[in-house]
C-alpha atoms as a PDB file:
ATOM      1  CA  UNK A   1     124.569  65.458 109.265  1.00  0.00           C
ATOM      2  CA  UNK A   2     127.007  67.574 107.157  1.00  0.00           C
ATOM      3  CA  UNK A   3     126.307  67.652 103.891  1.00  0.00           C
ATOM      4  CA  UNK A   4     129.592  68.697 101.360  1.00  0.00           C
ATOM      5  CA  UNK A   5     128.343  69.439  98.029  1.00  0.00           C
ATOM      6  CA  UNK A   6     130.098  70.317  94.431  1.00  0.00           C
ATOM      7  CA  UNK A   7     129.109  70.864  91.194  1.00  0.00           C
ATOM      8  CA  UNK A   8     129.976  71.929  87.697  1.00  0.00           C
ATOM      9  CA  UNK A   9     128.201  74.393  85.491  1.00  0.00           C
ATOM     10  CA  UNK A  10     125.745  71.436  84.253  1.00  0.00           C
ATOM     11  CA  UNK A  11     124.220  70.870  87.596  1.00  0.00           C
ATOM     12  CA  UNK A  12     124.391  74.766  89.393  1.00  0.00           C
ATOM     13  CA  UNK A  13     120.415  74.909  89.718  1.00  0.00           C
ATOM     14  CA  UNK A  14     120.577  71.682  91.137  1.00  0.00           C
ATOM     15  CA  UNK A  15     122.621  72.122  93.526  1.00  0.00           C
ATOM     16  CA  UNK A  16     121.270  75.660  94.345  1.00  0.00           C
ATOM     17  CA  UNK A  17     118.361  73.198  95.336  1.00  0.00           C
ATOM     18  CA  UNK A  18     119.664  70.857  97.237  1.00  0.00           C
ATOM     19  CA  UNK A  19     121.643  73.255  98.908  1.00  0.00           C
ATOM     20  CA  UNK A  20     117.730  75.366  99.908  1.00  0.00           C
ATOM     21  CA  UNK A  21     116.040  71.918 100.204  1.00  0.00           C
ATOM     22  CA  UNK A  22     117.792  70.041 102.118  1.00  0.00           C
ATOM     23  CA  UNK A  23     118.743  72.710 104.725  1.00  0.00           C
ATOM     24  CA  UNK A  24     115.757  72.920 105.370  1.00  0.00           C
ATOM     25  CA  UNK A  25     115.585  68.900 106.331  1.00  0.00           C
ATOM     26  CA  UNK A  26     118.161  70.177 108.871  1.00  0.00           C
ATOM     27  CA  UNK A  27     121.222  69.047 107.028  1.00  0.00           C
ATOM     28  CA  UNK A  28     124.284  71.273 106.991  1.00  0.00           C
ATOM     29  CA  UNK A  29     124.919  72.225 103.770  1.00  0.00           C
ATOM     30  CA  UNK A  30     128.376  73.407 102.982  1.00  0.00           C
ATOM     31  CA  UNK A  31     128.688  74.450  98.999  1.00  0.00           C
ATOM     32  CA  UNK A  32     132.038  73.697  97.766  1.00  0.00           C
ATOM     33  CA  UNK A  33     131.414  75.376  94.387  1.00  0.00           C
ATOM     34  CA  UNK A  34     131.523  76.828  92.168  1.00  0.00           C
ATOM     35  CA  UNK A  35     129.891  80.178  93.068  1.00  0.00           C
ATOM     36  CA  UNK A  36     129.169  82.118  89.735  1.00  0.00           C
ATOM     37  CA  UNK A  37     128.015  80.127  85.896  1.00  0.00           C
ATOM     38  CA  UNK A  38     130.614  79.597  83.775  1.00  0.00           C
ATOM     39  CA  UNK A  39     130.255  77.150  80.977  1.00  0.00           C
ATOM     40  CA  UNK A  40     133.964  76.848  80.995  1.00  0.00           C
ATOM     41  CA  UNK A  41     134.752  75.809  84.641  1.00  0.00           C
ATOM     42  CA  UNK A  42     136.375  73.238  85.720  1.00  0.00           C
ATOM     43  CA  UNK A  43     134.930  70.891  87.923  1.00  0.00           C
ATOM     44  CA  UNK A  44     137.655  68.807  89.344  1.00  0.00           C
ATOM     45  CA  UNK A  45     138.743  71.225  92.045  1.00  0.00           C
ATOM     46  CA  UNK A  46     135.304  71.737  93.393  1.00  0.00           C
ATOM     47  CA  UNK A  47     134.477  67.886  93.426  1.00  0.00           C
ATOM     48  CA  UNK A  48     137.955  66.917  94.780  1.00  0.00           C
ATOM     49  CA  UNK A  49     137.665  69.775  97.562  1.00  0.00           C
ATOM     50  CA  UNK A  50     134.059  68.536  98.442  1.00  0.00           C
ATOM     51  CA  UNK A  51     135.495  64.715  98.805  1.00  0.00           C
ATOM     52  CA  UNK A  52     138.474  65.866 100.922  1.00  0.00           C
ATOM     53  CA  UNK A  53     136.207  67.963 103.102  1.00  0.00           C
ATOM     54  CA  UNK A  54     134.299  64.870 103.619  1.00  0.00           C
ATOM     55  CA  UNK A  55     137.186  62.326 104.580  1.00  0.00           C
ATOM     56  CA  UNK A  56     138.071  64.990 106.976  1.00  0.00           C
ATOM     57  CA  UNK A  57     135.405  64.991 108.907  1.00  0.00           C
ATOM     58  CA  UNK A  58     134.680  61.069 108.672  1.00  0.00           C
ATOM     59  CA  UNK A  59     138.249  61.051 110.285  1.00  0.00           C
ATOM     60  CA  UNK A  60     137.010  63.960 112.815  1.00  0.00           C
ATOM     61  CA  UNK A  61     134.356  62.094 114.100  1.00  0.00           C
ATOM     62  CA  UNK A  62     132.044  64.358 112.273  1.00  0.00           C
ATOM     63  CA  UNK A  63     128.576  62.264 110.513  1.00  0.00           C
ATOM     64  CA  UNK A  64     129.353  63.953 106.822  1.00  0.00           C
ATOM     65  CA  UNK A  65     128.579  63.055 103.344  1.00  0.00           C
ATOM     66  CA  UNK A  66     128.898  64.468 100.057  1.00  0.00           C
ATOM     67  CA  UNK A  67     127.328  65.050  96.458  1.00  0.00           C
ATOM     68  CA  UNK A  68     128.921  66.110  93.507  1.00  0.00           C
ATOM     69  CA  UNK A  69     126.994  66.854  90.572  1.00  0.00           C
ATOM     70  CA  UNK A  70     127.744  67.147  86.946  1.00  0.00           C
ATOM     71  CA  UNK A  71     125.898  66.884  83.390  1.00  0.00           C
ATOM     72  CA  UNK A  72     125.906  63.278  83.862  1.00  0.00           C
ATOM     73  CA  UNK A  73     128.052  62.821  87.394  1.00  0.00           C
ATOM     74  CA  UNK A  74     130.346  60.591  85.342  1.00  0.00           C
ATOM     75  CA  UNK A  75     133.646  62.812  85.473  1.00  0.00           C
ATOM     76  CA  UNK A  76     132.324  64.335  89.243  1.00  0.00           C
ATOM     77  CA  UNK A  77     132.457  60.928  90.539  1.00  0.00           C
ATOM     78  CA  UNK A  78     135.742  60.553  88.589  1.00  0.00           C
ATOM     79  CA  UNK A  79     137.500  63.135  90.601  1.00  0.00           C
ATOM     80  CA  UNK A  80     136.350  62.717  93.886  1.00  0.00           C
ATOM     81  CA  UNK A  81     137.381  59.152  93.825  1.00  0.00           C
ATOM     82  CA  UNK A  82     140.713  60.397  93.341  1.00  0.00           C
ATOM     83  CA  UNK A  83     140.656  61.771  96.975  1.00  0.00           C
ATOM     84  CA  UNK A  84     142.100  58.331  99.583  1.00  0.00           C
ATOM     85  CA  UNK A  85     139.446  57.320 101.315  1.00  0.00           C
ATOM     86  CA  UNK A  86     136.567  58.324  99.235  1.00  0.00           C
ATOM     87  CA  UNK A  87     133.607  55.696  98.009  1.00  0.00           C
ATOM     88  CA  UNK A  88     131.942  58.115  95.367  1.00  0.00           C
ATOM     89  CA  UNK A  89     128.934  56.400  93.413  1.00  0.00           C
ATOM     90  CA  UNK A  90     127.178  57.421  91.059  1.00  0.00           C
ATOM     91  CA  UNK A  91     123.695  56.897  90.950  1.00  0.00           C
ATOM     92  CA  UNK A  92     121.062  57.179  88.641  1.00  0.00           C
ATOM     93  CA  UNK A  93     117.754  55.585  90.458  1.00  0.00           C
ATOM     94  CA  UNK A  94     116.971  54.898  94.449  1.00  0.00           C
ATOM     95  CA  UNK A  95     117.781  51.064  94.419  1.00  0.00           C
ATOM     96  CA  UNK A  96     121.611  52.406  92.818  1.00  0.00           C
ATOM     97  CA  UNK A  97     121.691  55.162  95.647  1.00  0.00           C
ATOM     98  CA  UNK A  98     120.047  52.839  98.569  1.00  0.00           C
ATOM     99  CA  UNK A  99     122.580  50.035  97.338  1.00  0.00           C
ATOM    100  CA  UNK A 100     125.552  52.461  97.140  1.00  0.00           C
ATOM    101  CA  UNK A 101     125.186  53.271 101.121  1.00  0.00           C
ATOM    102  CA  UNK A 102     124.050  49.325 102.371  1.00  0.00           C
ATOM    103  CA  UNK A 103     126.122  47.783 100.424  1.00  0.00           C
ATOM    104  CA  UNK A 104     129.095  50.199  99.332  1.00  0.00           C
ATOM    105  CA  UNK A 105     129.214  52.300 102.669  1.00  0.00           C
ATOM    106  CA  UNK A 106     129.852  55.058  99.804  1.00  0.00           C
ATOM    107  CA  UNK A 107     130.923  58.275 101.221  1.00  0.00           C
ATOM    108  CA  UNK A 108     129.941  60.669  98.256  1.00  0.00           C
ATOM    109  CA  UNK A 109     126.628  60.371  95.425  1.00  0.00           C
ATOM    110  CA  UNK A 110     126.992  61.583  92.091  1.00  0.00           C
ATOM    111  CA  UNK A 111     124.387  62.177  89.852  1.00  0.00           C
ATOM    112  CA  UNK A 112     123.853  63.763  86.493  1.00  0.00           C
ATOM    113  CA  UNK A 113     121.506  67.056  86.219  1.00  0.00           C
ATOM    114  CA  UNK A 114     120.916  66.458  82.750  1.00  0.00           C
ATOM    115  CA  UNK A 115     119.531  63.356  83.444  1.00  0.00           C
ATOM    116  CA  UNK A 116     117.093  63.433  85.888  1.00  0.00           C
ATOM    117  CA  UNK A 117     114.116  66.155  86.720  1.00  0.00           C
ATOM    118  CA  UNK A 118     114.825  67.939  90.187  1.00  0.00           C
ATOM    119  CA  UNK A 119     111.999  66.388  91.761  1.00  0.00           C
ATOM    120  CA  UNK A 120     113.632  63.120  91.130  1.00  0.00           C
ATOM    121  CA  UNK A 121     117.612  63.545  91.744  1.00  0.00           C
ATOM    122  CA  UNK A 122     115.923  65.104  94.606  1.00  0.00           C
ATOM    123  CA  UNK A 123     114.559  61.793  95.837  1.00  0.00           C
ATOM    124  CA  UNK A 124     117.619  60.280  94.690  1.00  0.00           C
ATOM    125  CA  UNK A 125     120.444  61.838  96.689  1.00  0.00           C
ATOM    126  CA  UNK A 126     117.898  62.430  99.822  1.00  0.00           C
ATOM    127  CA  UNK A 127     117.773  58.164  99.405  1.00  0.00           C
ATOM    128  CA  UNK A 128     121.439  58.130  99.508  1.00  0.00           C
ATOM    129  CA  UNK A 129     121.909  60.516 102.855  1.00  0.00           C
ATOM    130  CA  UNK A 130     118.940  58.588 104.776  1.00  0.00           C
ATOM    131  CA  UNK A 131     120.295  55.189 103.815  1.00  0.00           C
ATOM    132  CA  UNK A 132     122.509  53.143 106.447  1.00  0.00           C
ATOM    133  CA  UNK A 133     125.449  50.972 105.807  1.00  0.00           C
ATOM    134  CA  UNK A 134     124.341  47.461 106.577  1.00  0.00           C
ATOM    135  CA  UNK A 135     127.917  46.655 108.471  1.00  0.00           C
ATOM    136  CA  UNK A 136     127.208  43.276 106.948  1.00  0.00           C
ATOM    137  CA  UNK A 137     130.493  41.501 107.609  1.00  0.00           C
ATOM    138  CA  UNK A 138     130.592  40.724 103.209  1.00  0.00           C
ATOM    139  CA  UNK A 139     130.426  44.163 102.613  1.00  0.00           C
ATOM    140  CA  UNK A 140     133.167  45.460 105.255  1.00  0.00           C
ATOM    141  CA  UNK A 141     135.609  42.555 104.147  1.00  0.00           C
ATOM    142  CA  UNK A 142     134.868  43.816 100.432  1.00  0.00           C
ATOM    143  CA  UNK A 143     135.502  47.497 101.297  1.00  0.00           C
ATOM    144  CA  UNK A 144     138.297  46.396 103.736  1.00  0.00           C
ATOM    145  CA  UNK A 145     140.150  44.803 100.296  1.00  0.00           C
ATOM    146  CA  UNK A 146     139.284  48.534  98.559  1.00  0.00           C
ATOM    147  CA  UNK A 147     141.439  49.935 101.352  1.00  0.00           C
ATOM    148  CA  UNK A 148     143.942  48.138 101.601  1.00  0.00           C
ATOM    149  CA  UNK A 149     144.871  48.449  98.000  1.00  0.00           C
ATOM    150  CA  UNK A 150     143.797  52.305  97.969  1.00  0.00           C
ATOM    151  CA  UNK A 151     147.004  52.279 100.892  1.00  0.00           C
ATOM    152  CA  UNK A 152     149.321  49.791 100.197  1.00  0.00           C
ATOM    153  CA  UNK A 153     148.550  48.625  96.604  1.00  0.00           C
ATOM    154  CA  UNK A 154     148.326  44.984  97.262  1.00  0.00           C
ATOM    155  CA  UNK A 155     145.272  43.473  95.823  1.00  0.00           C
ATOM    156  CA  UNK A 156     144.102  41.248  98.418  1.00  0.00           C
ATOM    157  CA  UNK A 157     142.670  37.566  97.597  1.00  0.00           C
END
């Protein structure tokens, strides 16, 4: 699986782990930014780049997901659910991660590095990439509604 990944200045040694550790689980990790510290970056670009990478290869046929991390993944998820076609969640245990996937087919996990040890956003995001979508007919009607007001914007009943 591809992995695209994005973070601000708040979660750089997190993602400089994830990146190491879960390469190593055989994921392809492609870093999306940024590449040097600077308190005063701005993460929108990197997270919205990292989402659009990911729809792209969804609609390639490609099995990718993404992460974008933050201080507390709140504005992260923000901007990479501005990208059409992108499910980001954020998630802050493994039932919100798990749930996101089964439930939520999300496409993209973010998470705050100021809120969690590495150890256990670790375990949180490596829930998120090993957990199917159920393709319980509910949750593809519910997502099905998402879209269709994401591309027309009709809400639908």
């Amino acid at each position: 699986m591809r992995v695209h990944i994005a973070t601000d200045h708040a979660g750089m040694e997190l993602s400089a782990h994830l990146i190491t550790a879960l390469a190593a689980k055989g994921y392809e990790m492609v870093d999306h930014g940024p590449q040097s510290y600077d308190a005063e970056d701005d993460y929108p670009s990197f997270c919205i780049n990292a989402a659009l990478a990911v729809v792209a290869d969804q609609a390639a046929g490609v099995d990718a997901l993404g992460i974008v991390l933050g201080g507390s993944g709140n504005g992260e998820q923000i901007a990479a659910n501005k990208v059409k076609g992108v499910r980001a969640a954020l998630a802050w245990n493994l039932s919100t991660a798990q749930l996101a996937r089964e439930h939520n087919n999300a496409n993209v996990v973010a998470v705050g590095g100021r809120q969690h040890s590495v150890e256990e956003a670790t375990e949180i995001i490596e829930a998120f990439l090993a957990e199917p979508f159920s393709d319980a007919e509910r949750h593809v009607r519910r997502i099905g509604k998402i879209a269709t007001y994401e591309t027309t914007g009709d809400v639908v009943e």
